[in-house]
C-alpha atoms as a PDB file:
ATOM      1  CA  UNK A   1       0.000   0.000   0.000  1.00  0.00           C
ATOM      2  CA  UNK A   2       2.759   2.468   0.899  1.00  0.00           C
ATOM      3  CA  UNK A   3       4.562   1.755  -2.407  1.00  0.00           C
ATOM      4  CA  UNK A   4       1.083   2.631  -4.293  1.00  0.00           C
ATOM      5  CA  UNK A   5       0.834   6.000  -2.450  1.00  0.00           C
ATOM      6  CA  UNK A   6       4.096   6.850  -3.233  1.00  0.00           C
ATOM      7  CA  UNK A   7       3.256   6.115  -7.038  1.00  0.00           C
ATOM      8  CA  UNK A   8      -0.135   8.185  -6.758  1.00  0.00           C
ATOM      9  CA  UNK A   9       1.765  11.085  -5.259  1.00  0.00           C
ATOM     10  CA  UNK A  10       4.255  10.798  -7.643  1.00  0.00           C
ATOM     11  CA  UNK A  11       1.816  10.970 -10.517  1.00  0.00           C
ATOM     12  CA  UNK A  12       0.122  13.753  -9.349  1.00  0.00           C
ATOM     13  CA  UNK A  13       3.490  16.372  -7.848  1.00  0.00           C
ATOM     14  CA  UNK A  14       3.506  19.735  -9.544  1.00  0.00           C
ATOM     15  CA  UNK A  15       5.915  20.574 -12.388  1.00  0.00           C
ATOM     16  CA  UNK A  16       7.327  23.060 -13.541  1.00  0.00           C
ATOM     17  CA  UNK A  17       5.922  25.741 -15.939  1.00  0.00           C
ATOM     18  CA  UNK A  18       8.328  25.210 -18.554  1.00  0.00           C
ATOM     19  CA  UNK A  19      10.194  21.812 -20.042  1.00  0.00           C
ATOM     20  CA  UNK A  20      12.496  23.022 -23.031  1.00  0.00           C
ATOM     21  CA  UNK A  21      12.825  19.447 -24.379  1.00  0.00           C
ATOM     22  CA  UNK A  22       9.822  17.113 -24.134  1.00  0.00           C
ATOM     23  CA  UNK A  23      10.341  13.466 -25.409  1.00  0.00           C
ATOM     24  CA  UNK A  24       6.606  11.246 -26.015  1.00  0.00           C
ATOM     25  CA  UNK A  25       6.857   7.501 -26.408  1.00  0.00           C
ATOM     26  CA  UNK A  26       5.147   4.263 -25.669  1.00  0.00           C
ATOM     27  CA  UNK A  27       6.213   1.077 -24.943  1.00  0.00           C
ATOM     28  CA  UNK A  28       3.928  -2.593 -25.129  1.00  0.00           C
ATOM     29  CA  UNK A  29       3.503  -4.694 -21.360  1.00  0.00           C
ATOM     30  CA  UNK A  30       1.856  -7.692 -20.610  1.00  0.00           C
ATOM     31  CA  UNK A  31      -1.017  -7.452 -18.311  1.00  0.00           C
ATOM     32  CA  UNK A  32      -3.722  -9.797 -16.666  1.00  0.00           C
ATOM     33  CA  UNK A  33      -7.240  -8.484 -17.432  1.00  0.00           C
ATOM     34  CA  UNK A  34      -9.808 -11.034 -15.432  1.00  0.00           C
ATOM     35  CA  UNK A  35      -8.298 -13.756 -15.871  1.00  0.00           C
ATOM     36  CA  UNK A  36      -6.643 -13.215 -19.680  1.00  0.00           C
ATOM     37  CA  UNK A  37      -3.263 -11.643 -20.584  1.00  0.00           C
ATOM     38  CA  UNK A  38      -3.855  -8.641 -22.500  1.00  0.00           C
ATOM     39  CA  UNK A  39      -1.238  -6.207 -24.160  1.00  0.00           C
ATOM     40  CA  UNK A  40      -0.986  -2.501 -22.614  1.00  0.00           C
ATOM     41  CA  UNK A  41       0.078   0.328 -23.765  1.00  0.00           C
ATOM     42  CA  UNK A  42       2.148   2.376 -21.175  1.00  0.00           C
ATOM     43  CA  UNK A  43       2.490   6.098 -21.952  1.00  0.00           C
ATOM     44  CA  UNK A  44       5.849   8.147 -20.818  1.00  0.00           C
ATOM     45  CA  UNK A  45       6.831  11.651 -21.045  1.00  0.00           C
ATOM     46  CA  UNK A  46      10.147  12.248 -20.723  1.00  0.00           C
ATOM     47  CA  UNK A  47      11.234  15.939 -20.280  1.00  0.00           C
ATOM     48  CA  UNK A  48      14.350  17.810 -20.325  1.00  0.00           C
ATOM     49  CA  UNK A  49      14.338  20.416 -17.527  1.00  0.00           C
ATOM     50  CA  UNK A  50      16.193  23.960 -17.369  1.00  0.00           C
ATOM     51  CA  UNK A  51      19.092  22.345 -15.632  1.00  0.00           C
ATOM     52  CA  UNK A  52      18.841  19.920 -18.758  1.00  0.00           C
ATOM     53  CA  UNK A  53      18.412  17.303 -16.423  1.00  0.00           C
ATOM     54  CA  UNK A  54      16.182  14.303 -17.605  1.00  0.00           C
ATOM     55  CA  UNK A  55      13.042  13.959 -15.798  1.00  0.00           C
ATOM     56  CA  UNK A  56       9.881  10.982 -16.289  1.00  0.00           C
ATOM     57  CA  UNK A  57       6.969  13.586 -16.127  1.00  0.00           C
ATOM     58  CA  UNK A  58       4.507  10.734 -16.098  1.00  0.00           C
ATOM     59  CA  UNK A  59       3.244   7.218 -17.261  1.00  0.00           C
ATOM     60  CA  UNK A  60      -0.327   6.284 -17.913  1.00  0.00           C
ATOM     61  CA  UNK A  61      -1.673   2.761 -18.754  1.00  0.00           C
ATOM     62  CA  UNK A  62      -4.112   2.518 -21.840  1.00  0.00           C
ATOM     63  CA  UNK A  63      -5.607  -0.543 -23.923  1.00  0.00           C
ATOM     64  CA  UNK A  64      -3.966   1.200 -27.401  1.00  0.00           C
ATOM     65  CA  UNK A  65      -1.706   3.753 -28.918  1.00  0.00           C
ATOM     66  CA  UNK A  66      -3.566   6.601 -29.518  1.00  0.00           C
ATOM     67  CA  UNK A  67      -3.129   9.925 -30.556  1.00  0.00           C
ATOM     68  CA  UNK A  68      -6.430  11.041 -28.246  1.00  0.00           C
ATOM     69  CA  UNK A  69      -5.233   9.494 -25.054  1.00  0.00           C
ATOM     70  CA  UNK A  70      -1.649  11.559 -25.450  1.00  0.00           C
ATOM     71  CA  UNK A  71      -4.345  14.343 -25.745  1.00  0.00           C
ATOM     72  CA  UNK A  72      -5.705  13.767 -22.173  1.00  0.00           C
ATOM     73  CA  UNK A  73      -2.122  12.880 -21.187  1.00  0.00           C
ATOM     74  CA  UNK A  74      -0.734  16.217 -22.165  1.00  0.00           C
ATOM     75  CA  UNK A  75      -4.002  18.054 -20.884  1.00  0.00           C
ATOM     76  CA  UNK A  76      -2.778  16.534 -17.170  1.00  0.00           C
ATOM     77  CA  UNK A  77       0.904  17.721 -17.473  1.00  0.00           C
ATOM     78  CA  UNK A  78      -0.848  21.120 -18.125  1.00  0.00           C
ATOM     79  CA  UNK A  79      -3.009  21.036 -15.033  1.00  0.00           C
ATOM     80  CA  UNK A  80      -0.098  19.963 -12.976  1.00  0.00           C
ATOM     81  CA  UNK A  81       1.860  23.448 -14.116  1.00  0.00           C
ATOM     82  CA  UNK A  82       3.612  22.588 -17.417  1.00  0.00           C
ATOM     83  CA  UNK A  83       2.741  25.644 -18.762  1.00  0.00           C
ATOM     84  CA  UNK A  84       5.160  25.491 -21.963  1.00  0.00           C
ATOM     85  CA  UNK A  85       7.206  23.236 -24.024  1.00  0.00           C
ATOM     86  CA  UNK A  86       9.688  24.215 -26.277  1.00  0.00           C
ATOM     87  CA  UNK A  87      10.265  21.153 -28.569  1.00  0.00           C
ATOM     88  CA  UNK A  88       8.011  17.883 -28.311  1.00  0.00           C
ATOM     89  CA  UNK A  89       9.969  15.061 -30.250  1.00  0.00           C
ATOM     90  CA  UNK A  90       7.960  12.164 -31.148  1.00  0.00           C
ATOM     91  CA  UNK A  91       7.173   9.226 -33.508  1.00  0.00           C
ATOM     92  CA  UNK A  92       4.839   8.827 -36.601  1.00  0.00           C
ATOM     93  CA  UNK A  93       1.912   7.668 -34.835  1.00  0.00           C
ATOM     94  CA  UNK A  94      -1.004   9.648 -36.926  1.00  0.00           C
ATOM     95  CA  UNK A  95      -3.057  12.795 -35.107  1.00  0.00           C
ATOM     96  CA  UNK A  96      -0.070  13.050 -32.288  1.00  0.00           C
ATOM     97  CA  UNK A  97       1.550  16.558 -33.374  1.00  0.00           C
ATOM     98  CA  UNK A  98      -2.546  18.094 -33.510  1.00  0.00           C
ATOM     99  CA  UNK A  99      -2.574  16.590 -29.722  1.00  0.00           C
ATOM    100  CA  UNK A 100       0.535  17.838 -28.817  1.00  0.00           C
ATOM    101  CA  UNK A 101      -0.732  21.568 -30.784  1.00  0.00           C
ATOM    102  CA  UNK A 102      -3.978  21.522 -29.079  1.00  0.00           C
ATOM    103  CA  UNK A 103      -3.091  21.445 -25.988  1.00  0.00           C
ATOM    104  CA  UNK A 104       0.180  23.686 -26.069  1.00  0.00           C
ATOM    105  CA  UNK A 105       0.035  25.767 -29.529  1.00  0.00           C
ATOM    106  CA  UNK A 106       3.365  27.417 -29.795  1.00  0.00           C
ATOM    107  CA  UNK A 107       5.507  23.833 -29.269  1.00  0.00           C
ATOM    108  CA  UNK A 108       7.736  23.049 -32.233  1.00  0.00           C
ATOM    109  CA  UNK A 109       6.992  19.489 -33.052  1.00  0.00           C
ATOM    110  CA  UNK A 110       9.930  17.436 -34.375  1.00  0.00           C
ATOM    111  CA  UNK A 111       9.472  14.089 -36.013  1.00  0.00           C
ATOM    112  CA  UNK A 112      11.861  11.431 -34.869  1.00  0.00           C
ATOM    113  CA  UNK A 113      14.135  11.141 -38.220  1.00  0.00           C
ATOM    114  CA  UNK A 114      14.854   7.625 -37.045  1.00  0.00           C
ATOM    115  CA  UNK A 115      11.397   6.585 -37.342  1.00  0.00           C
ATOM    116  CA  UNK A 116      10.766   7.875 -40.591  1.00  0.00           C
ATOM    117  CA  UNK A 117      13.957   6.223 -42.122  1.00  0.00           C
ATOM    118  CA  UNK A 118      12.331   2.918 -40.520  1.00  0.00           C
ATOM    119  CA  UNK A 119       9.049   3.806 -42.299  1.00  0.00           C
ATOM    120  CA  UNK A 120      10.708   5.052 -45.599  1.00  0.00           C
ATOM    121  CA  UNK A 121      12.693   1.247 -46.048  1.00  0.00           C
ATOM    122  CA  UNK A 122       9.654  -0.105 -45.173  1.00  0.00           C
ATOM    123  CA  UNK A 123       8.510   0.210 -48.802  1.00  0.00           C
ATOM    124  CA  UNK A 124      12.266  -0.982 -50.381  1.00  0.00           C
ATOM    125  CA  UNK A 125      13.109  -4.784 -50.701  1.00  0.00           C
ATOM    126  CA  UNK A 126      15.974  -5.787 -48.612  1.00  0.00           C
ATOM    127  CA  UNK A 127      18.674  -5.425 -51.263  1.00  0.00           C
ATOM    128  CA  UNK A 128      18.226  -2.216 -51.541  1.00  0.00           C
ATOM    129  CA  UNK A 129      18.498  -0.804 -47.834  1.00  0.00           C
ATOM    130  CA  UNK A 130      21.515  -0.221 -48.183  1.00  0.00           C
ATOM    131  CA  UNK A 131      21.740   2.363 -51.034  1.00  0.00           C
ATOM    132  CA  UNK A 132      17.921   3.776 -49.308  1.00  0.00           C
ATOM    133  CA  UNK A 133      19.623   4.408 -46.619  1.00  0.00           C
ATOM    134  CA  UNK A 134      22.636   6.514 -48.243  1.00  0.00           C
ATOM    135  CA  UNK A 135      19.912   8.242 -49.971  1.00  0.00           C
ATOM    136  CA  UNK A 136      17.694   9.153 -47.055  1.00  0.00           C
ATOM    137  CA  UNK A 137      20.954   9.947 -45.052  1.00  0.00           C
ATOM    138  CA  UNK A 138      21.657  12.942 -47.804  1.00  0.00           C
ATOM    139  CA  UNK A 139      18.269  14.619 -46.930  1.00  0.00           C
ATOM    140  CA  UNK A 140      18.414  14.536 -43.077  1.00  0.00           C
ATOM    141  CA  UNK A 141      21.916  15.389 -42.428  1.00  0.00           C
ATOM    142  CA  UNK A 142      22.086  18.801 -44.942  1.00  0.00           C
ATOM    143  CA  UNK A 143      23.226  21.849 -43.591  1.00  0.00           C
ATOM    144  CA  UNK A 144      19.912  23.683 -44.507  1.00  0.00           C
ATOM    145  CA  UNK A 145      16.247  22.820 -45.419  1.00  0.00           C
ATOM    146  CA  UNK A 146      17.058  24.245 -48.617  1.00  0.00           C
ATOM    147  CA  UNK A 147      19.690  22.479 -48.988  1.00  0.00           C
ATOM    148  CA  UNK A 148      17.758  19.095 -48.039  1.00  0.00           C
ATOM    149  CA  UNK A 149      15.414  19.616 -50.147  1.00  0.00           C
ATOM    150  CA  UNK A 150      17.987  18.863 -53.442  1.00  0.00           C
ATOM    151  CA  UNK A 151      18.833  14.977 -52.190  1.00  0.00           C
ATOM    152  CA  UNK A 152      14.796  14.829 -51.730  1.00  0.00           C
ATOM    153  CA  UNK A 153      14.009  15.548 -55.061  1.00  0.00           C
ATOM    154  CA  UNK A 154      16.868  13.147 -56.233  1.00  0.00           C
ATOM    155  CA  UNK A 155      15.155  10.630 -53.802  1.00  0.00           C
ATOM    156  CA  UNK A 156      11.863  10.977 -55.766  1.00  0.00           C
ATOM    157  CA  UNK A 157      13.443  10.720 -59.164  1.00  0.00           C
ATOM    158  CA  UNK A 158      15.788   7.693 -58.402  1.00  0.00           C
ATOM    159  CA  UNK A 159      13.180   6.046 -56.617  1.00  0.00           C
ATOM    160  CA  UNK A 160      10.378   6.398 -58.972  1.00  0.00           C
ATOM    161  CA  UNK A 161       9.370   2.846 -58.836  1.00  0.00           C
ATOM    162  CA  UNK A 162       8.689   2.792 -54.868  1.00  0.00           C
ATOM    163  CA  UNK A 163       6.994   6.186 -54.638  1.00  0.00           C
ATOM    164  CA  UNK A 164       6.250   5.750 -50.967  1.00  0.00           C
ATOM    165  CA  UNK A 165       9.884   5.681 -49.913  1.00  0.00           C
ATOM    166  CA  UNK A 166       9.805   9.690 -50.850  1.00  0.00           C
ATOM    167  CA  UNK A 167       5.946  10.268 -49.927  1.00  0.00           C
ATOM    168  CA  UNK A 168       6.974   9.475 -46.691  1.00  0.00           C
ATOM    169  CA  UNK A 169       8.738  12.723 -46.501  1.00  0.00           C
ATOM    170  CA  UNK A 170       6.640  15.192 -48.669  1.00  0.00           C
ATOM    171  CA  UNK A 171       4.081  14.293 -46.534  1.00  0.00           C
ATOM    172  CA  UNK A 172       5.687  14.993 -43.033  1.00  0.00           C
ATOM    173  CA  UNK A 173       8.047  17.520 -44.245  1.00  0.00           C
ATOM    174  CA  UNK A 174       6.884  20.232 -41.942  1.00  0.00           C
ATOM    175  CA  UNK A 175       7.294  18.087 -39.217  1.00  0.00           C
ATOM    176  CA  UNK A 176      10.797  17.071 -40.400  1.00  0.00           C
ATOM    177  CA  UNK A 177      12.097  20.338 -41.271  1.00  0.00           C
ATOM    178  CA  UNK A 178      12.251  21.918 -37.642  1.00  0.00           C
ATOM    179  CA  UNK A 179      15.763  20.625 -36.632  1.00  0.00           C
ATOM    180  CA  UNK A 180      17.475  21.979 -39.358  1.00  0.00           C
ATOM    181  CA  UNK A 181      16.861  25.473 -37.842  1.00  0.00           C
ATOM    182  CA  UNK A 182      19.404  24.591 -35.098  1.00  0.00           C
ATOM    183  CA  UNK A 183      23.023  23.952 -34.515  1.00  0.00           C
ATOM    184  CA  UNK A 184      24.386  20.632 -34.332  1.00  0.00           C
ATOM    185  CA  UNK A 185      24.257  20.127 -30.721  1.00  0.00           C
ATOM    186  CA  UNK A 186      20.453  20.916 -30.212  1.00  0.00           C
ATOM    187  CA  UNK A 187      19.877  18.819 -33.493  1.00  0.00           C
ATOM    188  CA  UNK A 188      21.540  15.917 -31.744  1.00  0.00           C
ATOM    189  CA  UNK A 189      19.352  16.036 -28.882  1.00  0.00           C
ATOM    190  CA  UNK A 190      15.835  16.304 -30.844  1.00  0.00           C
ATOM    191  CA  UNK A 191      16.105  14.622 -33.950  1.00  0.00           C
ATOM    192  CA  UNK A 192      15.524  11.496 -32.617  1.00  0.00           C
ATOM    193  CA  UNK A 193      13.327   9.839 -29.912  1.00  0.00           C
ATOM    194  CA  UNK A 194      16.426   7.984 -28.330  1.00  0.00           C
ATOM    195  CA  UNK A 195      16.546   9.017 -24.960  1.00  0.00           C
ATOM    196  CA  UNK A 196      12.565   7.778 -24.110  1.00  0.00           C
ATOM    197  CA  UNK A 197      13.023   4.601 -26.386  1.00  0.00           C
ATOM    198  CA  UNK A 198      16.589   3.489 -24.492  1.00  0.00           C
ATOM    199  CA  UNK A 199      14.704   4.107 -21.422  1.00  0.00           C
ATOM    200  CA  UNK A 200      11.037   1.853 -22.215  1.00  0.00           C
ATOM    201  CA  UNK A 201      13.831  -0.793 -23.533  1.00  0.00           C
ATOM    202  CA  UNK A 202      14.804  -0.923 -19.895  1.00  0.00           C
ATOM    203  CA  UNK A 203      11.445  -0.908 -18.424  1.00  0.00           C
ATOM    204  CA  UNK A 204      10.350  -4.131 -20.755  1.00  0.00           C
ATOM    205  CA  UNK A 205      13.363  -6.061 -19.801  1.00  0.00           C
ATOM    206  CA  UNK A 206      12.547  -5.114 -16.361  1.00  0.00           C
ATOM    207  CA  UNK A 207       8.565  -6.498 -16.867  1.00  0.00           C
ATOM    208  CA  UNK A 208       9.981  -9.289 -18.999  1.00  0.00           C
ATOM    209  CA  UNK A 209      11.968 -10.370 -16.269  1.00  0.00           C
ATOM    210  CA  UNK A 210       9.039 -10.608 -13.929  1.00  0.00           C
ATOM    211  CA  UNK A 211       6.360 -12.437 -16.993  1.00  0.00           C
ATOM    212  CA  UNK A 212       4.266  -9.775 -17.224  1.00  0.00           C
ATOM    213  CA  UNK A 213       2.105  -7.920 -14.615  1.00  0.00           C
ATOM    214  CA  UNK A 214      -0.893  -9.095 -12.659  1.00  0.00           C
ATOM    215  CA  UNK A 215      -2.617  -6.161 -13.440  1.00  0.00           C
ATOM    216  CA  UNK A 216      -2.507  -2.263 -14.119  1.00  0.00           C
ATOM    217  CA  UNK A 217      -2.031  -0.988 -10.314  1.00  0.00           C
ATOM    218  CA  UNK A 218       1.357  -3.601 -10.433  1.00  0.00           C
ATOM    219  CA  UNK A 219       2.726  -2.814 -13.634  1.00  0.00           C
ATOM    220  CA  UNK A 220       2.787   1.679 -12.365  1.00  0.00           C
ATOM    221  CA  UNK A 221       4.393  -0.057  -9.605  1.00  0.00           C
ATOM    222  CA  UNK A 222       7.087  -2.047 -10.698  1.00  0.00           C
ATOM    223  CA  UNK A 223       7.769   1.156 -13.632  1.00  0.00           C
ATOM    224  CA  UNK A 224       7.649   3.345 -11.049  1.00  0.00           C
ATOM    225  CA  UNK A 225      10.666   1.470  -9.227  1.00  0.00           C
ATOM    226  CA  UNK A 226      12.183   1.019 -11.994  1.00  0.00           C
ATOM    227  CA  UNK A 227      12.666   4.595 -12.968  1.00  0.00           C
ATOM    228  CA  UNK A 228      13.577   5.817  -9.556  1.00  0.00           C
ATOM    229  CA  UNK A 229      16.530   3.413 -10.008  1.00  0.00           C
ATOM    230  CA  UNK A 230      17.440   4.709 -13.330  1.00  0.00           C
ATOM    231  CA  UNK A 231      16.889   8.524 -12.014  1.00  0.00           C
ATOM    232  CA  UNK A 232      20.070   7.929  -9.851  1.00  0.00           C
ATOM    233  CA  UNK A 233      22.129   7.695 -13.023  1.00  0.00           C
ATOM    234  CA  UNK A 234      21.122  11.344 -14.421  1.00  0.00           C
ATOM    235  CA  UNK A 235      23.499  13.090 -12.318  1.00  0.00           C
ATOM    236  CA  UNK A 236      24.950  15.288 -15.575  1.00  0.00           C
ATOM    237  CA  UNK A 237      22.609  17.323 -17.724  1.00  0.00           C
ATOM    238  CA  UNK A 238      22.779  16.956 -21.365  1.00  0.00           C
ATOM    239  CA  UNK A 239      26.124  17.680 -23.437  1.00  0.00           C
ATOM    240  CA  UNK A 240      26.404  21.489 -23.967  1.00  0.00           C
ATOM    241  CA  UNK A 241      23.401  22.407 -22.456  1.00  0.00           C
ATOM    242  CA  UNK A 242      24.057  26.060 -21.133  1.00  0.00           C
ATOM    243  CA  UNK A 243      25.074  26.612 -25.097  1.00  0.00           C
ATOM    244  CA  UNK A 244      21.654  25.523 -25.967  1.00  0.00           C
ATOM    245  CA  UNK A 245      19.774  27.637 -23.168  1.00  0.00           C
ATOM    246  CA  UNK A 246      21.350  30.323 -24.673  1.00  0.00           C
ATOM    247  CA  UNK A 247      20.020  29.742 -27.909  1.00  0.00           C
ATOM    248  CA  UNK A 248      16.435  29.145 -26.864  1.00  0.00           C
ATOM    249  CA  UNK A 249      16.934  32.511 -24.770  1.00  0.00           C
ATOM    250  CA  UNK A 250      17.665  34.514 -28.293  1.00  0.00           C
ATOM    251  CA  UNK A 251      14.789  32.426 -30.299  1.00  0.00           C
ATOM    252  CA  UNK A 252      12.373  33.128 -27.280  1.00  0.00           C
ATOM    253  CA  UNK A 253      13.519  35.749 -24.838  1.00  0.00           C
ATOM    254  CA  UNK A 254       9.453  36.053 -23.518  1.00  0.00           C
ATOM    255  CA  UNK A 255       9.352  32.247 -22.987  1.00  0.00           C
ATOM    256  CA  UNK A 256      12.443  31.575 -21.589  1.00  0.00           C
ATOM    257  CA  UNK A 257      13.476  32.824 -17.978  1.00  0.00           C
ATOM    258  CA  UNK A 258      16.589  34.829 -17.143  1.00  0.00           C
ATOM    259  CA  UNK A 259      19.923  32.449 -17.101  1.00  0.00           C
ATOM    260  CA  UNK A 260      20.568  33.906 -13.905  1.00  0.00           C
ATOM    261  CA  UNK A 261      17.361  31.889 -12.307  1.00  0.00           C
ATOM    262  CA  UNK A 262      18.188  29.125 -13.951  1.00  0.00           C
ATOM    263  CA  UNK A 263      21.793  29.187 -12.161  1.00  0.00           C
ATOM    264  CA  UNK A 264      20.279  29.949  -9.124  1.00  0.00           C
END
């Protein structure tokens, strides 16, 4: 009983009003459901604070992957002080940036590059991966999104005969294009979903481990564990962080608090 109030308290502390980095994901667990052994989604939010430390902001348990339930996800993070969020990285899943707008309208959404390459060979037969992914690599690592969008149109002529493989991108380019507005070392850190997917590969090894969950209450419960333990390894913030406050602070001087607060 004390471990669930510590996990109920935990879900519901106050944050703070602004996360510069926000990372969405969701990872699969095995849970009893009277009697039969059903397949859960877990939700996680992992945030980036001001002191770019790393920070789980919450999990929820839901039958599916939706794009609505990250809607009443992100809805809770707002009543429990989030006010703003700089960048949201996140997957393909469809509806998620309009849940992520809706709820906080001036966060930049960035599509994980990682899943789209996924979802671009998706469409190529295996012998050609390799040359797909040379291809796809001359789009995403450009200096510019003008300059990206030259290897793109080369993708759609050289790839005529698997169309999808470059629809992929037309189709998300908004989405895609945000990164490129920022120097390497903030691209590093939002290009990709990394940092939430290494941490649910934990957590399923973890659940794995113990063959599955007896139900929802247990499976918060042995997560929440979990990520206490992993917390005590984020001692450092992220690499060349105070470089990247200061270039949030000259993109958005009235969102972004004095560096001097932020040191204190």
């Amino acid at each position: 009983m004390r471990c669930w109030r510590e996990v109920k308290l935990w879900q519901n502390r106050p944050l703070e009003e602004l996360y510069p980095i926000v990372y969405l994901d969701a990872l699969r667990v095995k849970v009893r459901d009277e009697g039969h052994i059903q397949s859960q989604a877990i939700y996680v939010v992992l945030g980036v604070n001001l002191e770019g430390q790393k920070e789980v902001l919450g999990l929820w348990v839901a039958q599916s992957v939706r794009a609505k339930f990250w809607l009443q996800g992100l809805t809770e993070l707002q009543n429990r002080g989030v006010q703003d969020i700089l960048i949201a990285c996140v997957d393909g899943l469809k509806g998620f940036p309009e849940a992520i707008e809706a709820v906080y309208q001036r966060t930049e959404v960035q599509l994980c590059i990682v899943h789209l390459v996924r979802a671009s060979l998706n469409y190529v037969p295996w012998k050609l991966r390799k040359p797909g992914v040379a291809d796809l690599q001359s789009i995403y690592r450009a200096a510019t999104v003008a300059e990206a969008e030259q290897p793109l149109a080369e993708l759609e002529s050289k790839w005529k005969a698997y169309p999808s493989v470059s629809q992929v991108w037309r189709r998300n380019w908004a989405r895609i294009t945000p990164f490129f507005h920022y120097p390497p070392d903030i691209r590093r850190a939002i290009y990709t979903t990394n940092r939430v997917e290494s941490l649910n590969r934990s957590l399923r090894k973890i659940i794995k481990s113990r063959g599955g969950c007896p139900n929802e209450e247990a499976a918060l419960k042995l997560l929440f564990l979990a990520l206490r333990q992993a917390a005590k390894k984020w001692t450092m913030p992220i690499h060349h962080w105070r470089e990247d406050l200061n270039h949030f602070t000259i993109l958005w001087p009235e969102r972004m608090p004095a560096l001097e607060k932020v040191a204190s």
